[in-house]
Protein backbone atom coordinates (compact mmCIF):
# COMPACT_ATOMS: atom_id res chain seq x y z
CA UNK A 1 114.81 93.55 134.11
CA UNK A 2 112.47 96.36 132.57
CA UNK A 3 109.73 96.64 130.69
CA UNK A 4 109.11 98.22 127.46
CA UNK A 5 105.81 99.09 126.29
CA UNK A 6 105.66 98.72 122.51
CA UNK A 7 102.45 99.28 120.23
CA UNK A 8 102.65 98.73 116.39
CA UNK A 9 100.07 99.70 114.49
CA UNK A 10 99.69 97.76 111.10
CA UNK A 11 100.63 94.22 110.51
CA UNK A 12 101.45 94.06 107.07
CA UNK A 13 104.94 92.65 106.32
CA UNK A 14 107.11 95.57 108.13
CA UNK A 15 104.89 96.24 111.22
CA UNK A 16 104.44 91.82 111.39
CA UNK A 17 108.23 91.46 111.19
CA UNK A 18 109.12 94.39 113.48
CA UNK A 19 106.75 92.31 115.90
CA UNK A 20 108.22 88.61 115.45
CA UNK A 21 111.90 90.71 115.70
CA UNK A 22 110.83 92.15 119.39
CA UNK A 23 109.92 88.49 121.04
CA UNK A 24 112.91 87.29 119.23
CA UNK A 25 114.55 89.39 121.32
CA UNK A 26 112.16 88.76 124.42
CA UNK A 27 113.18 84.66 123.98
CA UNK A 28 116.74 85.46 124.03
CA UNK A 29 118.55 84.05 127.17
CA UNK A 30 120.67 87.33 127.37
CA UNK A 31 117.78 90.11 126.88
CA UNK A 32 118.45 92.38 129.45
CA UNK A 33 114.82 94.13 128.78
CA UNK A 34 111.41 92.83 127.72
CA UNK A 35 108.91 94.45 125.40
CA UNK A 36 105.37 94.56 126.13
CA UNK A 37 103.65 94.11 122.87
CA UNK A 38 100.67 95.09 121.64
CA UNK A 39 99.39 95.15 118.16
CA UNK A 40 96.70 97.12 116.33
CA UNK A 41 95.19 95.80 112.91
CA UNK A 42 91.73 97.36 111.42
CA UNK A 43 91.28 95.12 108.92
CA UNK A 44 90.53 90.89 109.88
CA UNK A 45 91.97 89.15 107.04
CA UNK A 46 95.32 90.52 108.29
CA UNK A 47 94.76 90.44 111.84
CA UNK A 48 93.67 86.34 111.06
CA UNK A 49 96.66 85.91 109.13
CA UNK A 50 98.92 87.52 112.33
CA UNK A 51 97.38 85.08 114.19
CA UNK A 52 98.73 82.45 111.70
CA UNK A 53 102.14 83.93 112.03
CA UNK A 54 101.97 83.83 115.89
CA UNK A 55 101.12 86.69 116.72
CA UNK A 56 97.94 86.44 118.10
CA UNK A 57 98.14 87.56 122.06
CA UNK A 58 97.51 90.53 121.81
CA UNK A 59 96.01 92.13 118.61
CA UNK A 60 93.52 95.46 119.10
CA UNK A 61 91.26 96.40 116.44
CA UNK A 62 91.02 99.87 117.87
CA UNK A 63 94.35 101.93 116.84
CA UNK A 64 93.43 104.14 120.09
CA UNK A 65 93.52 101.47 122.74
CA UNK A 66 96.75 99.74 120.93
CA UNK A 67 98.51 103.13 121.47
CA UNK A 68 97.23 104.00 124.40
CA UNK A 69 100.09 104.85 127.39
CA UNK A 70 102.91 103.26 124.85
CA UNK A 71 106.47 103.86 125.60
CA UNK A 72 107.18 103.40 122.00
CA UNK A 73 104.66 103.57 118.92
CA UNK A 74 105.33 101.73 115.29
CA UNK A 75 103.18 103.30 112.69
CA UNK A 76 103.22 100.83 109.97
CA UNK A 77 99.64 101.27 108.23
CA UNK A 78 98.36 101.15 105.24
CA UNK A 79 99.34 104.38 103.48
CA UNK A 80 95.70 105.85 102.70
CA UNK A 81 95.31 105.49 106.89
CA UNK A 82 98.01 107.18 108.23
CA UNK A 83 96.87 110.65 108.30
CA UNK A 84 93.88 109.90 110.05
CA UNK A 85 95.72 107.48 112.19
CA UNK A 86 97.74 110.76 113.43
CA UNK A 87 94.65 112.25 114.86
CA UNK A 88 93.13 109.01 115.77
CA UNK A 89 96.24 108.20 118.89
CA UNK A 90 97.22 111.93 118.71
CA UNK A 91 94.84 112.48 122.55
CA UNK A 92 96.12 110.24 124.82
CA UNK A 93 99.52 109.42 123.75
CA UNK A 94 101.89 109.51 126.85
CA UNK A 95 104.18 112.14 127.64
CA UNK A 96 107.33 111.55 126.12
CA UNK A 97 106.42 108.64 123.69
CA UNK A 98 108.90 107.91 120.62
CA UNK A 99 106.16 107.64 117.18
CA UNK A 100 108.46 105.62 114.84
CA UNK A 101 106.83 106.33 111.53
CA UNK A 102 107.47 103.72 108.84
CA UNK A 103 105.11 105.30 106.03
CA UNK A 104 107.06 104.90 102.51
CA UNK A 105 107.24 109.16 102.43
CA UNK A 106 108.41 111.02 104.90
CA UNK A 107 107.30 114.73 104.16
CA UNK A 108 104.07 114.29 104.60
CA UNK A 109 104.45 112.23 107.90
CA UNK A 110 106.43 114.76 109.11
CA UNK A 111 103.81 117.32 108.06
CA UNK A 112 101.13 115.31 109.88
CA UNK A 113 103.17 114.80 113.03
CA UNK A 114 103.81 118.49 113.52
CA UNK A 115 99.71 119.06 113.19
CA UNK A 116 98.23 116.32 114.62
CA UNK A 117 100.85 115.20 117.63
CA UNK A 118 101.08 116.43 121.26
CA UNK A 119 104.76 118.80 121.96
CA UNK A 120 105.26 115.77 124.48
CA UNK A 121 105.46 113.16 121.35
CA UNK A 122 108.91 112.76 119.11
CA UNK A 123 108.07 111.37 115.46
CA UNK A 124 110.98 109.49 114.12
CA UNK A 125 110.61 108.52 110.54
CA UNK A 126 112.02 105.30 109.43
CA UNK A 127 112.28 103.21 106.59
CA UNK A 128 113.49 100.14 106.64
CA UNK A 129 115.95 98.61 103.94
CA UNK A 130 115.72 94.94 103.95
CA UNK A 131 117.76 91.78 104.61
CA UNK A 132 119.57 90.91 101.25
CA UNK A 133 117.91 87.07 101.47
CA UNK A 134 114.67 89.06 100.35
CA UNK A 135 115.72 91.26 97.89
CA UNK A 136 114.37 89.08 95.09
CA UNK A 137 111.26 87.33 96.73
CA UNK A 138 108.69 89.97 96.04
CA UNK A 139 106.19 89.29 98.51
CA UNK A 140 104.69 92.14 100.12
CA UNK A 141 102.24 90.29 102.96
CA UNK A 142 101.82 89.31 105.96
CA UNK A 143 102.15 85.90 105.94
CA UNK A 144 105.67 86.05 104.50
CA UNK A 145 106.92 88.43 107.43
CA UNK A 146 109.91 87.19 109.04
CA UNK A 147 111.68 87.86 112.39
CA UNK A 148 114.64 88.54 110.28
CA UNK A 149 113.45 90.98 107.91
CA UNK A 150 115.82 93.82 108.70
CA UNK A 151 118.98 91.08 109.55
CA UNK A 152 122.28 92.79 107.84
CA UNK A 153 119.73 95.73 106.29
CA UNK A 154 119.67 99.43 107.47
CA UNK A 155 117.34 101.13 109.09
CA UNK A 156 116.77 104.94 107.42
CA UNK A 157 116.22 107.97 110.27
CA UNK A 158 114.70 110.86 109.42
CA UNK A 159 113.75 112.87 113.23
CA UNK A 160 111.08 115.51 113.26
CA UNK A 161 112.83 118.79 114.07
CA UNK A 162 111.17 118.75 117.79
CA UNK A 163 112.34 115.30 118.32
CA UNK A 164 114.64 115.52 121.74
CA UNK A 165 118.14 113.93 121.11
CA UNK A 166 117.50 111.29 123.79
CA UNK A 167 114.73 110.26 121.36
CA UNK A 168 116.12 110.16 118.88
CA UNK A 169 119.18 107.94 120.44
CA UNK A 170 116.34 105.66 121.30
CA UNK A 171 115.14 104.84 117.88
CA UNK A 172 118.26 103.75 116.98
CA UNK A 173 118.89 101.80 119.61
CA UNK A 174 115.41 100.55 118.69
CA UNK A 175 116.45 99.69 115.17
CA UNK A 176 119.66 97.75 115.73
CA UNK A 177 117.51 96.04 118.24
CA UNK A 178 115.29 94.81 114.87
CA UNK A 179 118.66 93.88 113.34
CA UNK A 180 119.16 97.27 111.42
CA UNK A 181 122.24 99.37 111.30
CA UNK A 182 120.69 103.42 111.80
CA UNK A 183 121.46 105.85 109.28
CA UNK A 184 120.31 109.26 109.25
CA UNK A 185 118.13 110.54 106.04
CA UNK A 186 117.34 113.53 104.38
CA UNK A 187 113.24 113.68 104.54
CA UNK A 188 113.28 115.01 100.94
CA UNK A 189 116.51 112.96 98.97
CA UNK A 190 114.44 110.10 101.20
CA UNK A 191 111.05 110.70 99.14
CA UNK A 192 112.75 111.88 95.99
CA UNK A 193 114.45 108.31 95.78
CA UNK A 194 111.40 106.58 96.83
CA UNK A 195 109.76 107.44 93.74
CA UNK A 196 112.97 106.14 92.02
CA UNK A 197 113.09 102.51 94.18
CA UNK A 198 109.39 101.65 95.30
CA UNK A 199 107.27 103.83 93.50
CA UNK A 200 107.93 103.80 89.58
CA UNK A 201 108.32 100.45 89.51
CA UNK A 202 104.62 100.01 90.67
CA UNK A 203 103.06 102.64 88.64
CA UNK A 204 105.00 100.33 85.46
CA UNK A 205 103.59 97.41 87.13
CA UNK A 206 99.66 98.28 87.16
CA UNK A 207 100.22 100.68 83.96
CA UNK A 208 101.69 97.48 82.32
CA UNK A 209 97.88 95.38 84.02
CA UNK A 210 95.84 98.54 82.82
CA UNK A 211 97.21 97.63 79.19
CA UNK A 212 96.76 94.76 79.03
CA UNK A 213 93.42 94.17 80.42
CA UNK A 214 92.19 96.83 77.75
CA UNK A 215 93.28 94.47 74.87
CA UNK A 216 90.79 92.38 73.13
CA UNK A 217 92.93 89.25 73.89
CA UNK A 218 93.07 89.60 77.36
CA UNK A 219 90.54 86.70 77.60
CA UNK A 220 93.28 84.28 76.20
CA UNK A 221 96.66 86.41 77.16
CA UNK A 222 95.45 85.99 81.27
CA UNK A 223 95.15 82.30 80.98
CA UNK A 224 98.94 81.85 79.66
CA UNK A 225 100.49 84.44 82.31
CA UNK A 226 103.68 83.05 84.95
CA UNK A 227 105.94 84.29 87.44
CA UNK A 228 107.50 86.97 85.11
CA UNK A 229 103.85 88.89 84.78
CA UNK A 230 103.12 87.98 88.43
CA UNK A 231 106.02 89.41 90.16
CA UNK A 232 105.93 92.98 88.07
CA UNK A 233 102.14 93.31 88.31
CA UNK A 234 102.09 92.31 92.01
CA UNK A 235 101.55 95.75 93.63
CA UNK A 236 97.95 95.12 92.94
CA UNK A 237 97.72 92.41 94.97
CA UNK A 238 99.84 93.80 97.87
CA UNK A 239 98.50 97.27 97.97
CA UNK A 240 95.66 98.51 98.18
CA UNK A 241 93.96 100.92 95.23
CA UNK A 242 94.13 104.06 97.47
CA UNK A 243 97.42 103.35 99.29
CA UNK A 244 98.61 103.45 95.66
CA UNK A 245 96.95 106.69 94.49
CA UNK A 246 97.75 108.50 98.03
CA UNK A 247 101.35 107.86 97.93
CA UNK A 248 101.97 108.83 94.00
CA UNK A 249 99.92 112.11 94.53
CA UNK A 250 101.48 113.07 97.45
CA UNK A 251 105.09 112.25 96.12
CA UNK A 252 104.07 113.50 92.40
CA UNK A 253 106.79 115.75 91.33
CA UNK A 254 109.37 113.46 92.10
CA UNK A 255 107.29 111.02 90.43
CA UNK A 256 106.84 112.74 86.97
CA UNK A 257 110.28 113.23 87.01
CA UNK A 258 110.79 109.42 87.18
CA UNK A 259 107.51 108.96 85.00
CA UNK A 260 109.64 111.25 82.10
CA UNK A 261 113.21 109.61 82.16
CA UNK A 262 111.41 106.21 81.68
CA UNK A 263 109.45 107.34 78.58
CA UNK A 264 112.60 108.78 77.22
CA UNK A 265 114.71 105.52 77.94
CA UNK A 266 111.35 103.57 76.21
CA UNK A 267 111.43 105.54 73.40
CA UNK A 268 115.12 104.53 72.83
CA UNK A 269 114.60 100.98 73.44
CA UNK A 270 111.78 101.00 71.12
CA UNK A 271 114.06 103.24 68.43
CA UNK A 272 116.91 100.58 68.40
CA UNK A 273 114.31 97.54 67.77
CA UNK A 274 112.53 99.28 65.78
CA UNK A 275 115.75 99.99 63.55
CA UNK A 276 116.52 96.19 64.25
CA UNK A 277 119.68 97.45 65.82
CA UNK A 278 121.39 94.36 67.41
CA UNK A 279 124.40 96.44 68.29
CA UNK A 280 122.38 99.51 69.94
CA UNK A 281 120.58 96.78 71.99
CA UNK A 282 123.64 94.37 73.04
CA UNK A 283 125.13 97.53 74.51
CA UNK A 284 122.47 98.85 76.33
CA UNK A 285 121.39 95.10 77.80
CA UNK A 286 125.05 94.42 78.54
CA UNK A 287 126.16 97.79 80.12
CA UNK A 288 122.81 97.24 82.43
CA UNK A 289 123.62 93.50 82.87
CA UNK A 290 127.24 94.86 84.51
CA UNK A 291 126.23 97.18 86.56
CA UNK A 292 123.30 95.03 88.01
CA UNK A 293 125.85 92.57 89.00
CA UNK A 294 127.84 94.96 90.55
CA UNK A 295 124.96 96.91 92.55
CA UNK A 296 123.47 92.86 93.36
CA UNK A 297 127.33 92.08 95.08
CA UNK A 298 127.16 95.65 97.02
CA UNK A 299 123.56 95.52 98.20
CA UNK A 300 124.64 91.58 99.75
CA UNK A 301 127.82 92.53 101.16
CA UNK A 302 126.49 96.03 102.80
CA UNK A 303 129.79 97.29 100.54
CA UNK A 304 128.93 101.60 100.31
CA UNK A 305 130.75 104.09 100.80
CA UNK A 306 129.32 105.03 103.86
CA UNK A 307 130.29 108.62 104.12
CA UNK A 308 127.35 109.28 101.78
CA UNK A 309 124.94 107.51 104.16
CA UNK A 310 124.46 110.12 106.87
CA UNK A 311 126.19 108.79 109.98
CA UNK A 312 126.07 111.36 112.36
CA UNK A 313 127.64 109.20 114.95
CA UNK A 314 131.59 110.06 115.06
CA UNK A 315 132.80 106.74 114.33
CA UNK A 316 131.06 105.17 117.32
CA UNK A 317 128.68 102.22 116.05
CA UNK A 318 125.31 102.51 117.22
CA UNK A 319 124.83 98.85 117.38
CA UNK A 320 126.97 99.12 120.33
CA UNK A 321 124.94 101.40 121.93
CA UNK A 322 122.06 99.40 122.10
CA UNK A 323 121.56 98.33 125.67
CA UNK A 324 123.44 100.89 126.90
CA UNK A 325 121.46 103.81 125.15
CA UNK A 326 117.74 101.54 125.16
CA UNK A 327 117.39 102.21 128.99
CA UNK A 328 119.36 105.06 130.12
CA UNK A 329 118.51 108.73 129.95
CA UNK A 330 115.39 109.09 127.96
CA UNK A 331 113.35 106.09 128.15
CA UNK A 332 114.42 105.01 132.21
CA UNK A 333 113.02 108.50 133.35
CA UNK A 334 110.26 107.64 131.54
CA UNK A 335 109.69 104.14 133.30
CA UNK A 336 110.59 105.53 136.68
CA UNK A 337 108.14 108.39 136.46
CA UNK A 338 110.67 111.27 136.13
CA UNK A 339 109.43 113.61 133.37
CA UNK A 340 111.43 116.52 133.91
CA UNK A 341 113.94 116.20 131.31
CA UNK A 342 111.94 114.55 128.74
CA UNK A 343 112.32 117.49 126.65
């Protein structure tokens, strides 16, 4: 049985779950491999509440160390450290490790990776689309991470252009490992979306907190708020202020373009009530209503038309792969000291 040497770097929700997902796998009867696990967490509150979670053996404070001689690396930081967490490991990475980069935009990471990371290193960005059972829970933290997080979800790849194949191969293999299905990604229809999914919905969220905490009633208005004004302002409290302002600056254009279709839609909304136009607004809230329903059904049933999902794999399922592509080729000349071919 071989070892794996795995080092993830950030235990928020993702980089905790991706963790509690590997020594699932190391406690099953029938793993053919085990993982070697390290963890690296900056900041105590989270690294206490990983302990909490169980996932306290080993847990470096210095990003460095954690990556240090890694056959695989999960980048899973807080979005304000990642850049500097690319020069940070960049020196003594091994030859031939796989950097599986989990930052919520890709164009940038794969910006940074090309500057900051050793021709011997293959960045694989990823982004993780999660197990339906979560889709509604909005909790963003590490205390709420779950070993099946990515059950019955996808797992988004976007390779650096260097990345070698074998690489490659290996973070899928990774991935279903996690309990994702791989599909490949376009970097920029990736970020373009993102702004869409994950980061418009924020920017209403603390634009909607930034209103309201401007308003002379805010004194009485906090002390009557519930769940509805909790889960749509809770970015605040999962993300951090600069994480926040890194990640809508950096993915701006795609942003404003977001930013304007929502005003426009608002200034309908607001047009029909302020018309008092029951019809106008029945139609728009049952039209929505119908096709939430349907996107709620495909989104738990995994029902897409996959074609449009980037599977570059001929019709062979890369779940199948896994333990036959985890150790052979790339990673197993790796272990065995044969660096040859790594490229």
């Amino acid at each position: 049985m071989a070892t794996v040497s795995v080092a993830i770097l950030g235990l928020g929700r993702i980089g905790a779950s991706a963790a509690l997902a590997l020594k699932r796998y190391n406690a099953r009867k029938d793993a053919q491999h085990q993982f070697d696990l390290t963890c690296g967490e900056m900041r105590p509150g989270i690294r206490e509440d990983a302990q909490k979670i169980g996932l306290g053996d080993k847990i470096e404070r210095d990003l460095f160390r954690a990556a240090q001689g890694k056959d695989i690396v999960v980048m899973a930081l807080p979005y304000a450290d990642m850049q500097v967490a690319y020069k940070s490991i960049a020196s003594d990475l091994r030859p031939g490790v796989v950097v599986l980069d989990a930052s919520p935009l890709k164009l940038p990471s794969l910006e940074w990776a090309q500057k900051h990371l050793p021709k011997e290193a293959h960045m694989v960005g990823i982004t993780p689309i999660l197990n339906p059972t979560y889709l509604f829970d909005g909790l963003d933290d590490t205390l709420h991470a779950k070993a099946d997080l990515f059950d019955s979800g996808n797992m988004l790849m976007m390779p650096a252009p260097s990345a070698a194949r074998d690489a490659v191969e290996l973070a899928a293999d990774f991935s279903s490992l996690l309990g994702a299905t791989p599909h490949f990604f376009d970097p920029a229809e990736h970020d373009s979306l993102m702004a869409l999914t994950e980061q418009l919905p924020a920017l209403v969220g603390v634009a909607l907190f930034h209103m309201m905490m401007k308003k002379e009633g805010w004194n009485d208005a906090q002390r009557i708020t519930n769940p509805g004004f909790g889960r749509a302002t809770r970015s605040l409290f999962d993300t951090h202020p600069d994480d926040l302002r890194d990640g809508w600056l950096n993915n701006r254009e795609s942003l404003l373009r977001g930013v304007d279709d929502l005003i426009a839609t608002l200034r309908s909304f607001r047009e029909a009530l302020g018309r008092g136009d029951r019809d106008a607004l029945e139609a728009a809230l049952v039209e929505s209503s119908d096709v939430y329903s349907a996107w709620v059904n495909r989104r738990h049933n995994a029902k897409w038309e996959e074609d449009k999902m980037g599977d570059t794999t001929g019709g062979v399922t890369l779940g199948g792969m896994v333990m036959g592509g985890l150790m052979g080729g790339f990673l197993s000349k790796k272990l065995t000291g044969n660096k040859k071919d790594d490229r």
